[in-house]
Protein backbone atom coordinates (compact mmCIF):
# COMPACT_ATOMS: atom_id res chain seq x y z
CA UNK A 1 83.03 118.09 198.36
CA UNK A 2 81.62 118.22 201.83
CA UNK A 3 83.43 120.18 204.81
CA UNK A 4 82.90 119.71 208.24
CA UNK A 5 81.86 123.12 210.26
CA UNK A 6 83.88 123.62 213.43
CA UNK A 7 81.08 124.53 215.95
CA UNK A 8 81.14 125.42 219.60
CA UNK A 9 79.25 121.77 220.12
CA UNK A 10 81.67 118.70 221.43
CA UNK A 11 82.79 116.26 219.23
CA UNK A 12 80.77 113.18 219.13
CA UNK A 13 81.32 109.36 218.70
CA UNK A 14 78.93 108.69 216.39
CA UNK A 15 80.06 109.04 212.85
CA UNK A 16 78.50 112.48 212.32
CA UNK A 17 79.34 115.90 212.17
CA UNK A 18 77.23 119.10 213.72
CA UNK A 19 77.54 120.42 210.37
CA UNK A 20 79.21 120.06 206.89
CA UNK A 21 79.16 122.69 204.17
CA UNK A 22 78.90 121.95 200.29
CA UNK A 23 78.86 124.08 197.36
CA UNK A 24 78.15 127.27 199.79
CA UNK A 25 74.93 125.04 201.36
CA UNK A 26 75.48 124.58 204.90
CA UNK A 27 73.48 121.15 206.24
CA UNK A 28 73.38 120.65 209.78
CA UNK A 29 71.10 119.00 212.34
CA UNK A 30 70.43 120.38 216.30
CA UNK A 31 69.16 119.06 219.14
CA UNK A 32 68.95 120.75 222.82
CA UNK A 33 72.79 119.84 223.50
CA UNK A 34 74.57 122.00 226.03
CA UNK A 35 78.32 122.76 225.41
CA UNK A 36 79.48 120.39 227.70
CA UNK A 37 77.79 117.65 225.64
CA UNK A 38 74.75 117.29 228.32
CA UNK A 39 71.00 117.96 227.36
CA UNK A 40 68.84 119.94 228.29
CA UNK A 41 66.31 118.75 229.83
CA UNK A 42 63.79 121.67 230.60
CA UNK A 43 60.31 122.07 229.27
CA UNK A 44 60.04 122.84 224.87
CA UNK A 45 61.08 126.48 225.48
CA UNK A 46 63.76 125.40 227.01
CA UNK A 47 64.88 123.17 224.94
CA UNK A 48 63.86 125.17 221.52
CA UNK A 49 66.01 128.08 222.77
CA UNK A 50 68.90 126.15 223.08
CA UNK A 51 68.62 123.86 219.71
CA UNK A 52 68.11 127.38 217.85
CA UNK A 53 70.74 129.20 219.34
CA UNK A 54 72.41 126.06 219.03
CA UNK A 55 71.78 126.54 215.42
CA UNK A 56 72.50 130.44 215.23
CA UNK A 57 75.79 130.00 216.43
CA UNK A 58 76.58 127.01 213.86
CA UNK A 59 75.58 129.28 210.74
CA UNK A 60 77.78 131.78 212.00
CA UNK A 61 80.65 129.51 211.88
CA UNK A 62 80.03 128.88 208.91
CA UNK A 63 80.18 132.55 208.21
CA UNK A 64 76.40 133.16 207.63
CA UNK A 65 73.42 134.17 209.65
CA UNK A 66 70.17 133.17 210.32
CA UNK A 67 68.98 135.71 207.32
CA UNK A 68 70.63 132.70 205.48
CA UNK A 69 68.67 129.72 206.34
CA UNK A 70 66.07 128.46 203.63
CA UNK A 71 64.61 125.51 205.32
CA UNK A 72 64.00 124.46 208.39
CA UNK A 73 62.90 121.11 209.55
CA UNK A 74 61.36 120.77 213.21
CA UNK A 75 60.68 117.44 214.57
CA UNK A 76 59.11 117.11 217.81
CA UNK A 77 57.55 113.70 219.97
CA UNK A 78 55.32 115.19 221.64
CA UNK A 79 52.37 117.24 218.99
CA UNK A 80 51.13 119.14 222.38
CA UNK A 81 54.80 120.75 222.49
CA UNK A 82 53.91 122.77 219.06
CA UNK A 83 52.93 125.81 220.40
CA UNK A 84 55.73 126.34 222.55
CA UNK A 85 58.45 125.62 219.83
CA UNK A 86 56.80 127.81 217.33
CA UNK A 87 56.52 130.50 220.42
CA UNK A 88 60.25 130.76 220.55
CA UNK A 89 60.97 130.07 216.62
CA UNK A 90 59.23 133.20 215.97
CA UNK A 91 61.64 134.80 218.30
CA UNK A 92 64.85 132.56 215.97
CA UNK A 93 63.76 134.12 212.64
CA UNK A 94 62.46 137.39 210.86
CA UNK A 95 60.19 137.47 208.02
CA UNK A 96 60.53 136.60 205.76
CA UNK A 97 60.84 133.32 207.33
CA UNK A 98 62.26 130.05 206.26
CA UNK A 99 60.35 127.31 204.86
CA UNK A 100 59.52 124.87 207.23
CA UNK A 101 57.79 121.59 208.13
CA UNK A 102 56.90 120.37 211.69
CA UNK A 103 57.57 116.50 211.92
CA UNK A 104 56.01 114.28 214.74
CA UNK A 105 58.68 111.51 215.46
CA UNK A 106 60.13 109.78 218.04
CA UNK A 107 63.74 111.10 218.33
CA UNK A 108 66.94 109.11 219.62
CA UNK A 109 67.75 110.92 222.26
CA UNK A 110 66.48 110.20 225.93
CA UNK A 111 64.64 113.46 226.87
CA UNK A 112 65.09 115.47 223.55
CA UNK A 113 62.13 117.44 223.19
CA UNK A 114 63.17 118.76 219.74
CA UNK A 115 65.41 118.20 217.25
CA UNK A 116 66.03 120.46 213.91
CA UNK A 117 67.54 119.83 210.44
CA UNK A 118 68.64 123.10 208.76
CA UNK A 119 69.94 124.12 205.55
CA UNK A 120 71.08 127.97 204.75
CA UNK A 121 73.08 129.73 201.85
CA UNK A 122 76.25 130.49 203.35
CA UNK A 123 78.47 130.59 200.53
CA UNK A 124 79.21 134.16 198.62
CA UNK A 125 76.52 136.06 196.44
CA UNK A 126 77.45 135.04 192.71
CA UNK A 127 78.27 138.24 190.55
CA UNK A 128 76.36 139.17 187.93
CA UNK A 129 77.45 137.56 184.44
CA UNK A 130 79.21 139.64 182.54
CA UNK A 131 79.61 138.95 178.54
CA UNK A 132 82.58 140.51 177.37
CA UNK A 133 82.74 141.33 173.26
CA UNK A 134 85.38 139.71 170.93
CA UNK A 135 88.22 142.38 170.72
CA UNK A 136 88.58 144.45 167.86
CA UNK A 137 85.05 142.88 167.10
CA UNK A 138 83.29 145.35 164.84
CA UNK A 139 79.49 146.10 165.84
CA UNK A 140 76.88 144.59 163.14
CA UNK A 141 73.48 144.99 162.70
CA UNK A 142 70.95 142.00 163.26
CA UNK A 143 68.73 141.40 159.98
CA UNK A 144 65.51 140.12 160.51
CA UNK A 145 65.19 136.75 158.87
CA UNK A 146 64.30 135.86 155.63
CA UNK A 147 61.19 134.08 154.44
CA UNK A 148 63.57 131.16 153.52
CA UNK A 149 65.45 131.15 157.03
CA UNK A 150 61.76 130.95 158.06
CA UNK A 151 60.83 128.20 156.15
CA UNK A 152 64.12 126.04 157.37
CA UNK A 153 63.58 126.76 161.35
CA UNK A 154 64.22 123.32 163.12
CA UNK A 155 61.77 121.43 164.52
CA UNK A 156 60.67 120.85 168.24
CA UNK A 157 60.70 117.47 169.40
């Protein structure tokens, strides 16, 4: 079941959330929105800086950190604005870095420069299965099959 993520991004009216979480996956999409609900409407590096730290602070409330993301997908109008954005996502990320794909689209927003979809692994590390014996199970010995067992081994289909 899906949860909402309470970010430090203003509620919308659009039926959307900034993010959702769901079986430990957080999902959440980012554009260059300023706190106050305004855009930003500076050149890419502007606009990538704020849409990734945008997206920083959202995995942290989610209680995971950009370490966590696994894929990362960028989509910009403009192709000439590539260089720019991947100037400053370098900066977002360490190696090893998130899988990625660069989209060229034309996005809803008037003077959006960027927009991101993300998805990181924010829910807890599963523990190692453990495989408890019966108790008071006595220890046997495995025999190797014999030619008969052999002979009866089912079939692949």
């Amino acid at each position: 079941m899906r949860k909402p993520v309470k970010t430090h991004l203003p509620a919308v009216s659009a039926p959307l959330e900034w993010a959702t979480t769901a079986d430990g996956i957080l999902y959440t999409a980012q554009i260059p929105n300023r706190e106050d609900g305004s855009i930003e409407t500076g050149d890419i590096r502007a606009q990538a800086e704020l849409t990734l730290s945008n997206l920083r602070r959202t995995v942290e409330a989610a209680g995971g950190s950009m370490d966590d993301v696994t894929q990362v997908l960028v989509y910009l109008p403009d192709p000439t604005d590539f260089s720019g954005m991947n100037e400053i996502y370098a900066k977002a990320f360490k190696p090893p870095y998130p899988n990625r794909a660069t989209i060229i689209a034309n996005l809803m927003v008037p003077g959006a420069k960027i927009e991101v979809i993300a998805y990181a692994h924010v829910g807890g590390r599963a523990a190692p299965r453990v495989t408890a014996a019966r108790p008071g199970a006595k220890a046997t010995k495995k025999r190797p099959p014999t030619k008969r067992a052999a002979k009866r081994a089912p079939r692949r289909r």
